[in-house]
N, C-alpha and C. Protein backbone atom coordinates (compact mmCIF):
# COMPACT_ATOMS: atom_id res chain seq x y z
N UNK A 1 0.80 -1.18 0.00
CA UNK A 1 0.00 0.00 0.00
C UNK A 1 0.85 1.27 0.00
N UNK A 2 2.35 1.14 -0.01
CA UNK A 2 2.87 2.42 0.30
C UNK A 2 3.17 2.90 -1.27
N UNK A 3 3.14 1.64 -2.13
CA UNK A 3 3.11 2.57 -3.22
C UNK A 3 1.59 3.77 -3.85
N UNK A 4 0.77 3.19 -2.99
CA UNK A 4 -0.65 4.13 -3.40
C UNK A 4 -1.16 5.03 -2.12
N UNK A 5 -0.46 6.23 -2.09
CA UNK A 5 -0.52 6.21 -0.18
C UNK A 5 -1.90 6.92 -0.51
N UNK A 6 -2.52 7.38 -1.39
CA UNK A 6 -3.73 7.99 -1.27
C UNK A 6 -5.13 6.70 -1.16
N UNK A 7 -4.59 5.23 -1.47
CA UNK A 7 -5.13 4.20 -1.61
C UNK A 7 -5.61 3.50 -0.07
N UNK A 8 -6.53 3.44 0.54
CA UNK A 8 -6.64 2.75 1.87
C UNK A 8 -8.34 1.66 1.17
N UNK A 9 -7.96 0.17 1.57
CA UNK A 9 -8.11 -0.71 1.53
C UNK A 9 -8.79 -1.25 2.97
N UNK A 10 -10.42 -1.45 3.13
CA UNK A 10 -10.57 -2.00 4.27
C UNK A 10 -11.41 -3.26 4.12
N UNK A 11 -10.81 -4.50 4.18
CA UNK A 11 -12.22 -5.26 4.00
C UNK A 11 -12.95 -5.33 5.33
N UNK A 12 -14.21 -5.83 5.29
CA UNK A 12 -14.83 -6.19 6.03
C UNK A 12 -15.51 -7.67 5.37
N UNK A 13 -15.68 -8.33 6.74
CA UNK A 13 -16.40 -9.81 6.18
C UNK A 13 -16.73 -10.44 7.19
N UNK A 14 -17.86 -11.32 6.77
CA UNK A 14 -19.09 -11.63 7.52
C UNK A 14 -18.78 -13.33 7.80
N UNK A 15 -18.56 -13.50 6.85
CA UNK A 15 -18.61 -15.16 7.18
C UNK A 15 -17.31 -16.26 7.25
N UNK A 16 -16.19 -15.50 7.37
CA UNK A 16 -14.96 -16.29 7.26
C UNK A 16 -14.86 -16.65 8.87
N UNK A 17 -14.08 -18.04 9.37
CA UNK A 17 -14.06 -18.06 10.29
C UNK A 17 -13.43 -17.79 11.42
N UNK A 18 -12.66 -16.60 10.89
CA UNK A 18 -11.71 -15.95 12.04
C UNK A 18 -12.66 -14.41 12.37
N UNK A 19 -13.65 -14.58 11.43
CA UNK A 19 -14.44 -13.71 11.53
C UNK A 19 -16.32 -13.65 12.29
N UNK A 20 -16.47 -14.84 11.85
CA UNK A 20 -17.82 -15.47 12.16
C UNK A 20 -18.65 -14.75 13.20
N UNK A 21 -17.38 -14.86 14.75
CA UNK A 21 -17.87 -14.38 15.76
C UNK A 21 -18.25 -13.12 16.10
N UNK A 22 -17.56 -12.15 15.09
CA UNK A 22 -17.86 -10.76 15.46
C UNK A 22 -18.32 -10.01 14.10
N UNK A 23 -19.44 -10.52 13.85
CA UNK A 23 -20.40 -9.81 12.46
C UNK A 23 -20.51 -8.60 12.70
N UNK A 24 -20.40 -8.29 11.98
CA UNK A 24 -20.88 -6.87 12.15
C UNK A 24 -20.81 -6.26 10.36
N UNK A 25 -21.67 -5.29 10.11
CA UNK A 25 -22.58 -4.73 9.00
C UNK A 25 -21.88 -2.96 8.50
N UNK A 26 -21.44 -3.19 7.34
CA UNK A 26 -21.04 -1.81 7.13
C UNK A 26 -22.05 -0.81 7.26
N UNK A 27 -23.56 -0.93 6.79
CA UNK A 27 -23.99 0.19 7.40
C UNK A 27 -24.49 0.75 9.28
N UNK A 28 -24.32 -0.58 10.14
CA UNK A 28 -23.84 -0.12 11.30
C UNK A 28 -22.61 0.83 11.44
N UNK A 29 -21.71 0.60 11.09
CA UNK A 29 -20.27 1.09 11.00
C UNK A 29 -20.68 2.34 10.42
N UNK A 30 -20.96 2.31 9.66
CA UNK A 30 -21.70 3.79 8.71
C UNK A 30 -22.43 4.93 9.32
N UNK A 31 -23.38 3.84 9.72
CA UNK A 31 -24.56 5.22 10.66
C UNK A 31 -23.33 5.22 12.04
N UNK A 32 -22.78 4.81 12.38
CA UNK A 32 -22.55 4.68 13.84
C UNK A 32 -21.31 6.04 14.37
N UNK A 33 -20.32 6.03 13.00
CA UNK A 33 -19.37 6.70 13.00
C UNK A 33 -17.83 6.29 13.06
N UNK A 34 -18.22 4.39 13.47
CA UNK A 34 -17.05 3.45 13.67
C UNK A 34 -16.52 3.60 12.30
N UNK A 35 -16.91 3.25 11.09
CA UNK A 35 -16.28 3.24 10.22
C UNK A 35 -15.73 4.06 9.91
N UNK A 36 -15.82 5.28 9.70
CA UNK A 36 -14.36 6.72 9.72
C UNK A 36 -13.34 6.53 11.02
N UNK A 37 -14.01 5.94 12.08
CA UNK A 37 -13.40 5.95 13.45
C UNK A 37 -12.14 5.12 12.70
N UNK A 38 -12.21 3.69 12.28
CA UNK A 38 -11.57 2.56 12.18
C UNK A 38 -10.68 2.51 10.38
N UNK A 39 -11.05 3.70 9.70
CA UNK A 39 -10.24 4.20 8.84
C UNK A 39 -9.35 5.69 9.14
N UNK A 40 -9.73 6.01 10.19
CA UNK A 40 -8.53 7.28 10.50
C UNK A 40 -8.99 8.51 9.85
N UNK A 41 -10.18 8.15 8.53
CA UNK A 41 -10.77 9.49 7.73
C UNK A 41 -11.70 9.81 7.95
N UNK A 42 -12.31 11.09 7.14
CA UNK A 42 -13.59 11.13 7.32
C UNK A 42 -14.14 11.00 5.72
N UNK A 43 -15.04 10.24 5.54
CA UNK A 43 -15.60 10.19 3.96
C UNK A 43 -16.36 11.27 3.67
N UNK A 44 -15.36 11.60 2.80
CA UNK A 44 -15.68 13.06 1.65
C UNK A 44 -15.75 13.16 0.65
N UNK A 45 -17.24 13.59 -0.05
CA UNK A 45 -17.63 13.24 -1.47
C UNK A 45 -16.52 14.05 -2.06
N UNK A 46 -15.98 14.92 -1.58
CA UNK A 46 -15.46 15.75 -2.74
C UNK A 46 -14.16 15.39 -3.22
N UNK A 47 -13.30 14.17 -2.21
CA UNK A 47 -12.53 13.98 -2.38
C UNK A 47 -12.05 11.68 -2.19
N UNK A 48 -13.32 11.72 -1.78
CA UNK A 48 -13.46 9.73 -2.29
C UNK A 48 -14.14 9.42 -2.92
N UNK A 49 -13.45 8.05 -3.03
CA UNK A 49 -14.74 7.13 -4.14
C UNK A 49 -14.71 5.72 -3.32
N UNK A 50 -15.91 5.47 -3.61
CA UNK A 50 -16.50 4.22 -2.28
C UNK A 50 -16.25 2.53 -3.40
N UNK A 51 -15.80 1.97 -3.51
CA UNK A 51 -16.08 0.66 -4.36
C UNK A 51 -17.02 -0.62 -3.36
N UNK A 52 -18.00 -1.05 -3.59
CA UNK A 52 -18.50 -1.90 -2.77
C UNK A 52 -19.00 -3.07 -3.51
N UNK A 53 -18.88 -4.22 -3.30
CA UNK A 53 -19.23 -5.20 -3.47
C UNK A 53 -19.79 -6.48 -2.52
N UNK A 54 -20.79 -7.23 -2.66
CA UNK A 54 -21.95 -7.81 -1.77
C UNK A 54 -22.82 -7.73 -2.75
N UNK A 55 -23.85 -8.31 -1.38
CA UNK A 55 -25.39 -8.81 -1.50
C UNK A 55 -25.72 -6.90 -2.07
N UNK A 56 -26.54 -6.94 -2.71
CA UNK A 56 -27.89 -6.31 -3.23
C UNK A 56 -27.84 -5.25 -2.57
N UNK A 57 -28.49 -6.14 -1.69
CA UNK A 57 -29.97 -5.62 -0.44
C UNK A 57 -28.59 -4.84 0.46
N UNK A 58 -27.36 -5.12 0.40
CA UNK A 58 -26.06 -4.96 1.50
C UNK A 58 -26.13 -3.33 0.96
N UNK A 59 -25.31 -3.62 -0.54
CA UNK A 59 -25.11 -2.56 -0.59
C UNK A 59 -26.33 -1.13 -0.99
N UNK A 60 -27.44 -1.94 -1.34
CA UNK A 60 -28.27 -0.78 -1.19
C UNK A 60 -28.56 -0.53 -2.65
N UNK A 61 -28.24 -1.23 -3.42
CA UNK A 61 -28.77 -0.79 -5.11
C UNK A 61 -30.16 -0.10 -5.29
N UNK A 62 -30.39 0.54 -5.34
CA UNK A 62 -31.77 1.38 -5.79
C UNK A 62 -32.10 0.25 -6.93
N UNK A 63 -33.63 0.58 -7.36
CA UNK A 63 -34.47 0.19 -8.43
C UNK A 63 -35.63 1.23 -8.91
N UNK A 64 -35.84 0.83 -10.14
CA UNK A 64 -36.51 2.67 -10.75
C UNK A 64 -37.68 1.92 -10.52
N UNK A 65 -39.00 2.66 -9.94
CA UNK A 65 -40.37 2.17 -10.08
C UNK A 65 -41.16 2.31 -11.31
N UNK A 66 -41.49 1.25 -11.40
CA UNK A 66 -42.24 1.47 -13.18
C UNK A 66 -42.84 2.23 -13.77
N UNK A 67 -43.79 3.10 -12.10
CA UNK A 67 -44.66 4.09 -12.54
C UNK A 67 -44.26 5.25 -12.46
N UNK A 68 -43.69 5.41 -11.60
CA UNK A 68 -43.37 6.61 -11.46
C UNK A 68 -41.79 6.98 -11.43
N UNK A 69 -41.04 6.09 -12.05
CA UNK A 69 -39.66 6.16 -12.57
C UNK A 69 -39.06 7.05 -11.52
N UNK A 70 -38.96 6.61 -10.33
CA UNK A 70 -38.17 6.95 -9.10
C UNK A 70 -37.19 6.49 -8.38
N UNK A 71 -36.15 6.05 -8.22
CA UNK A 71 -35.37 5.68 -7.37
C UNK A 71 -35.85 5.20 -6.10
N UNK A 72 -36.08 3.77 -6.04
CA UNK A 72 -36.40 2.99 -4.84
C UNK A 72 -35.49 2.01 -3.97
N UNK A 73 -35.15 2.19 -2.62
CA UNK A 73 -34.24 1.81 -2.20
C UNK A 73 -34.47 0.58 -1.46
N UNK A 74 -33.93 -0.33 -1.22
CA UNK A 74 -34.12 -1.76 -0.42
C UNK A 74 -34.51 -1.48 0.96
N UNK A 75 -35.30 -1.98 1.52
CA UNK A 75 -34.97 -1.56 3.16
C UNK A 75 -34.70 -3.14 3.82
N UNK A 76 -33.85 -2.81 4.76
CA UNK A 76 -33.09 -2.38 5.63
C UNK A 76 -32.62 -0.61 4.74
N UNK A 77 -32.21 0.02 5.22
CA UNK A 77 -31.23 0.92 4.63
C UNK A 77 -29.93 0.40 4.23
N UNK A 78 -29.25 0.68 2.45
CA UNK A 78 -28.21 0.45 2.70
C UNK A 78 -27.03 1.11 2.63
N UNK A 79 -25.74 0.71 1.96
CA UNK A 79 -24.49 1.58 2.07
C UNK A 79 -25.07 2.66 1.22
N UNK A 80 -25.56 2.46 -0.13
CA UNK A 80 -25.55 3.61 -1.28
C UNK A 80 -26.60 4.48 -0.77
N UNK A 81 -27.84 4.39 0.10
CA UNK A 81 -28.48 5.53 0.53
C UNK A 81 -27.97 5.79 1.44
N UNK A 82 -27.07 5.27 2.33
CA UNK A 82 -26.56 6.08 3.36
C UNK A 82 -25.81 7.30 3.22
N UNK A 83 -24.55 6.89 2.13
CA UNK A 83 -23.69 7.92 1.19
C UNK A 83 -24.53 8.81 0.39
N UNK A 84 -25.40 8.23 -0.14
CA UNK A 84 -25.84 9.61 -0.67
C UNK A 84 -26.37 10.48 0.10
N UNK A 85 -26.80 10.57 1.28
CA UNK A 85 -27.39 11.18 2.22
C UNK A 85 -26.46 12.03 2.80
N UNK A 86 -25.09 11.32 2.58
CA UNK A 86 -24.01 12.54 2.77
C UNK A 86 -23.10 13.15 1.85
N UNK A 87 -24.20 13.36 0.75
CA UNK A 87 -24.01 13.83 -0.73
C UNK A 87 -22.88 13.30 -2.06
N UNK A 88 -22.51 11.61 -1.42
CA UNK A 88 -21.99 11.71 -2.52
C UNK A 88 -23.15 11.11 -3.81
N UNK A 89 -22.44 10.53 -4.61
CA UNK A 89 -23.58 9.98 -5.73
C UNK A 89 -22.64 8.59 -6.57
N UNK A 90 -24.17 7.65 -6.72
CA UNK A 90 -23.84 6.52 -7.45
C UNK A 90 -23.32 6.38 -8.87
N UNK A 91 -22.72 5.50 -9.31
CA UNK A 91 -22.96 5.78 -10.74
C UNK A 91 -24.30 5.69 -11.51
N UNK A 92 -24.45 5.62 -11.99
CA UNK A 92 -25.74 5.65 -13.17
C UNK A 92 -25.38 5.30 -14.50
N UNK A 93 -24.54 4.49 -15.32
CA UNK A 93 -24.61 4.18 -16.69
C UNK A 93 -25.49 4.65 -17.66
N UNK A 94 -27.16 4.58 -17.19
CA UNK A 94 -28.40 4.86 -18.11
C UNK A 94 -28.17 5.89 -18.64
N UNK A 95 -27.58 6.83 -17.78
CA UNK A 95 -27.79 8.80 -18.03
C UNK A 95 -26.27 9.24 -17.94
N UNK A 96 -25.38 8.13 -17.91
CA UNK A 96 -24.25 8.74 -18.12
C UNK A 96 -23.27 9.40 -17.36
N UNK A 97 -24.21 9.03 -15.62
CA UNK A 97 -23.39 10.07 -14.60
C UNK A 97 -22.39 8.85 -14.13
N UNK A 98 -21.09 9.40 -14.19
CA UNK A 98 -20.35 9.02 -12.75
C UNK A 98 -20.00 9.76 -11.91
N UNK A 99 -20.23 8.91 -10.85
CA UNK A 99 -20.45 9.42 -9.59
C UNK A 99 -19.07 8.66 -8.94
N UNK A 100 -19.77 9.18 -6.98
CA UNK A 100 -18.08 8.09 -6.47
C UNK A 100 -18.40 6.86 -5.66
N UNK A 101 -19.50 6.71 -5.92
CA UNK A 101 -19.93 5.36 -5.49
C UNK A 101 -20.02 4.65 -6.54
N UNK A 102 -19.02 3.62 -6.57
CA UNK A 102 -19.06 2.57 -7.53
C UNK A 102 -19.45 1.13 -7.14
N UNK A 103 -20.43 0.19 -7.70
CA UNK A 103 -20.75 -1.28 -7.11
C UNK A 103 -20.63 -2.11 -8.44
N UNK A 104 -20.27 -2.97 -7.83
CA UNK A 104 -20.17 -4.76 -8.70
C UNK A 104 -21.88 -5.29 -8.51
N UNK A 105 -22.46 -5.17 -9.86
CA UNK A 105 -23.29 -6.34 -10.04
C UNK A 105 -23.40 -7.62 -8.97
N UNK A 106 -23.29 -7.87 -8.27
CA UNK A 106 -22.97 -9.32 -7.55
C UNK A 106 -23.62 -10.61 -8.16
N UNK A 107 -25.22 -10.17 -8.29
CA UNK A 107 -25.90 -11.57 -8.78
C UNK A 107 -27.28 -10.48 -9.39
């Protein structure tokens, strides 16, 4: 990592077994404040970009409603409405925006 010092790398994971015992959920970490706590930063749209990969429902993928072509979010709440709530923004392919929240398809 010291060749990318602007680069910080955190996984988190749920089901490995050195891990099992102490689950815990990035958007706990998120709303809570642990997660800037436990990266040393504070997440700033103006100056990060989020990469997330998981479940769906984890990271929070929106879906457009048929009728009224709106942005609908999974509940539980997830990572991508949490961030946007603190203004950063997703990508969007359809319309061409990138944004600094980037996600992997998962399934």
């Amino acid at each position: 990592m010291r060749r990318y010092a602007n680069y910080l790398y955190l996984p988190l994971t749920t089901r490995e077994v050195e891990t099992v015992n102490q689950k815990v959920y990035i958007q706990d970490l998120l709303s809570s404040g642990q997660l800037e706590q436990r990266l040393g930063e504070t997440l700033d749209p103006a100056r990060t970009h989020v990469f997330l990969c998981g479940n769906p429902k984890m990271i929070g993928v929106p879906v457009k409603d048929r009728d009224t072509g709106a942005r609908v979010y999974p509940q539980p709440r997830g990572v991508i409405e949490l961030l946007e709530q603190r203004g950063f923004q997703t990508d969007q392919p359809n319309i061409k925006l990138k944004g600094n929240i980037h996600y992997e398809e998962y399934w």
